[in-house]
C-alpha atoms as a PDB file:
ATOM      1  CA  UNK A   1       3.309 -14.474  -2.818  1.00  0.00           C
ATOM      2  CA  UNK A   2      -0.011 -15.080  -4.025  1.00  0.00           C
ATOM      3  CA  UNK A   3      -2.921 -12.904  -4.226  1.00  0.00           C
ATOM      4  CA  UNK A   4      -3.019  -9.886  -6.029  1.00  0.00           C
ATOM      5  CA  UNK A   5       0.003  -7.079  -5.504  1.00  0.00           C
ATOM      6  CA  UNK A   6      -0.679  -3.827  -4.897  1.00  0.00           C
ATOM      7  CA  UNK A   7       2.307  -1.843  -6.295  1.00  0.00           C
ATOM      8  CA  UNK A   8       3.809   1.962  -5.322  1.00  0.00           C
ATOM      9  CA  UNK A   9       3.361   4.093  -8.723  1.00  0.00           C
ATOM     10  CA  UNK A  10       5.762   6.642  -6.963  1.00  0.00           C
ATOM     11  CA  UNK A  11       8.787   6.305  -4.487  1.00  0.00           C
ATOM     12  CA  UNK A  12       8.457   8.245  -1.496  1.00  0.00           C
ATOM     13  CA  UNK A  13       8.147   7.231   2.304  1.00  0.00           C
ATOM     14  CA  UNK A  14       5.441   5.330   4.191  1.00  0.00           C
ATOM     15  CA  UNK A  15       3.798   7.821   5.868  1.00  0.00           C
ATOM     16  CA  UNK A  16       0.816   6.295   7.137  1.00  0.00           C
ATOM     17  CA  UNK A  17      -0.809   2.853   7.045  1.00  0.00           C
ATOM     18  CA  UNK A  18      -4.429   2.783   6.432  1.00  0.00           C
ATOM     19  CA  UNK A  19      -5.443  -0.924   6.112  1.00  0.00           C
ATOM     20  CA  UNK A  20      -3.316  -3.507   8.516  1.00  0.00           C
ATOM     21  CA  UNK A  21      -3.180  -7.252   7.303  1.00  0.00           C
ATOM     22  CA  UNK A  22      -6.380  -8.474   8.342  1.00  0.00           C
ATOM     23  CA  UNK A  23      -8.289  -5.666   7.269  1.00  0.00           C
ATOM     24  CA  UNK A  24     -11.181  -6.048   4.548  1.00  0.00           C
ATOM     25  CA  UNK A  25     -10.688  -3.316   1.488  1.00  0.00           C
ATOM     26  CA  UNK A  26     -12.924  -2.658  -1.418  1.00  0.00           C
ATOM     27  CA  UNK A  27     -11.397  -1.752  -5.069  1.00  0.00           C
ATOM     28  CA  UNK A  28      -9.915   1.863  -4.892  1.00  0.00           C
ATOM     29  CA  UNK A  29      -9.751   2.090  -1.199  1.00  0.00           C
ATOM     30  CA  UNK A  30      -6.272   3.475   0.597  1.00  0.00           C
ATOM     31  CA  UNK A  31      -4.144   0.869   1.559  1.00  0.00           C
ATOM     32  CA  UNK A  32      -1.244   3.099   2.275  1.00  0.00           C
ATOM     33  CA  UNK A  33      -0.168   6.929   2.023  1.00  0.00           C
ATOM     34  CA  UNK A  34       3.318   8.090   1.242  1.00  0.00           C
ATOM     35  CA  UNK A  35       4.978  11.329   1.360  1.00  0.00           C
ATOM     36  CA  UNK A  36       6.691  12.082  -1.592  1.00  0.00           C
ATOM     37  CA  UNK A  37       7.986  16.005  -2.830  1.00  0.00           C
ATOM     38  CA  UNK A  38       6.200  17.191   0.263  1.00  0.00           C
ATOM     39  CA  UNK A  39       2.527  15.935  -0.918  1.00  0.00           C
ATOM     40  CA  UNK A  40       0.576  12.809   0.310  1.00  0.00           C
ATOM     41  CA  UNK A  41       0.162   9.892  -2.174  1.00  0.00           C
ATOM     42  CA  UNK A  42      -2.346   6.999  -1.526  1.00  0.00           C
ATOM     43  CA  UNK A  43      -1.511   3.726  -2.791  1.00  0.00           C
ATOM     44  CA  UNK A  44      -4.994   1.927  -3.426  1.00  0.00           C
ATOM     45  CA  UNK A  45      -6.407  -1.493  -3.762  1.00  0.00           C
ATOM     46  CA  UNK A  46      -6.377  -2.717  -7.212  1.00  0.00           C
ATOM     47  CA  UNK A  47      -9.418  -5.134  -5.888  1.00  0.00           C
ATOM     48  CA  UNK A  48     -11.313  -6.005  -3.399  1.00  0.00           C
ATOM     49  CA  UNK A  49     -10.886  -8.641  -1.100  1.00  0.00           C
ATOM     50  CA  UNK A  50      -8.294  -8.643   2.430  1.00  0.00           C
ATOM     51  CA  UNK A  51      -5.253  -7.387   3.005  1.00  0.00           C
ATOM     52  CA  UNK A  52      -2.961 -10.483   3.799  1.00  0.00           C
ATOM     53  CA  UNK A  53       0.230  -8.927   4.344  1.00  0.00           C
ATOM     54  CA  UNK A  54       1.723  -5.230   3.888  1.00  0.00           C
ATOM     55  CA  UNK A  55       5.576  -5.313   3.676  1.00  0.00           C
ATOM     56  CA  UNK A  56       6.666  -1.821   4.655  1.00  0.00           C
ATOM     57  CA  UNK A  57       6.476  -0.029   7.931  1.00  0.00           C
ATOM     58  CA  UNK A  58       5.741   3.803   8.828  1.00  0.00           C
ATOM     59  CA  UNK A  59       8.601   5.844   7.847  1.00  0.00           C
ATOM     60  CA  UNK A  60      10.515   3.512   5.597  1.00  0.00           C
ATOM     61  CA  UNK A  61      11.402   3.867   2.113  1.00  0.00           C
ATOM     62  CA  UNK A  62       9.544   2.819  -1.029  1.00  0.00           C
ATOM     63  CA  UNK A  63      10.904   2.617  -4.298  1.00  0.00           C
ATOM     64  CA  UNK A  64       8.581   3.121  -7.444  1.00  0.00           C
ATOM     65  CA  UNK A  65       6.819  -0.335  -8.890  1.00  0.00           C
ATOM     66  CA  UNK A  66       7.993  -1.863  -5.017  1.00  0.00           C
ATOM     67  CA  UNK A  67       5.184  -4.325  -3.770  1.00  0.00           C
ATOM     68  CA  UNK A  68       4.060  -2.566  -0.836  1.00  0.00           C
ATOM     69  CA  UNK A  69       1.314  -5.140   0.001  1.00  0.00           C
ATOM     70  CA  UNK A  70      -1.020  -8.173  -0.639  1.00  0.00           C
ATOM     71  CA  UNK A  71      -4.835  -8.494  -1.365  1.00  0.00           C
ATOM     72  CA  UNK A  72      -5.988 -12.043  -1.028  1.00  0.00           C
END
C-alpha cells in the first residue's frame, strides 16, 4: 500500500463517499463522512495529492484507526 493513509479517528459507518479513487483532493478536504452516535464525521485528507484507492463502501462498518483510503 503505498502512498499516504488516510485513517478513521472514530468508528462509525460509511455514510457517504465524497472523493472516488481517481479524484484529485487538497490537504483537509472530505474524503469520506461517517455516521457515528447519530452525528456526521468527515474523514479528511492528511495531504494533497489523488485518491488511489478507498477501501470501504456506503453503509459498511469502520473501526477506529481502520485505513479507509489512499492518497498517492
Amino acid at each position: 500500500m503505498a502512498g499516504t493513509k488516510v485513517v478513521s479517528d472514530i468508528a462509525g459507518k460509511v455514510w457517504k463517499i465524497e472523493a472516488a479513487a481517481g479524484t484529485a483532493v487538497a490537504k483537509d478536504d472530505v474524503v469520506l463522512i461517517l455516521e457515528s452516535m447519530k452525528m456526521e464525521i468527515p474523514v479528511t485528507a492528511p495531504c494533497a495529492g489523488t485518491v488511489t484507492e478507498i477501501y470501504y463502501k456506503e453503509g459498511e462498518v469502520v473501526g477506529e484507526g481502520d485505513v479507509v483510503a489512499v492518497i498517492g
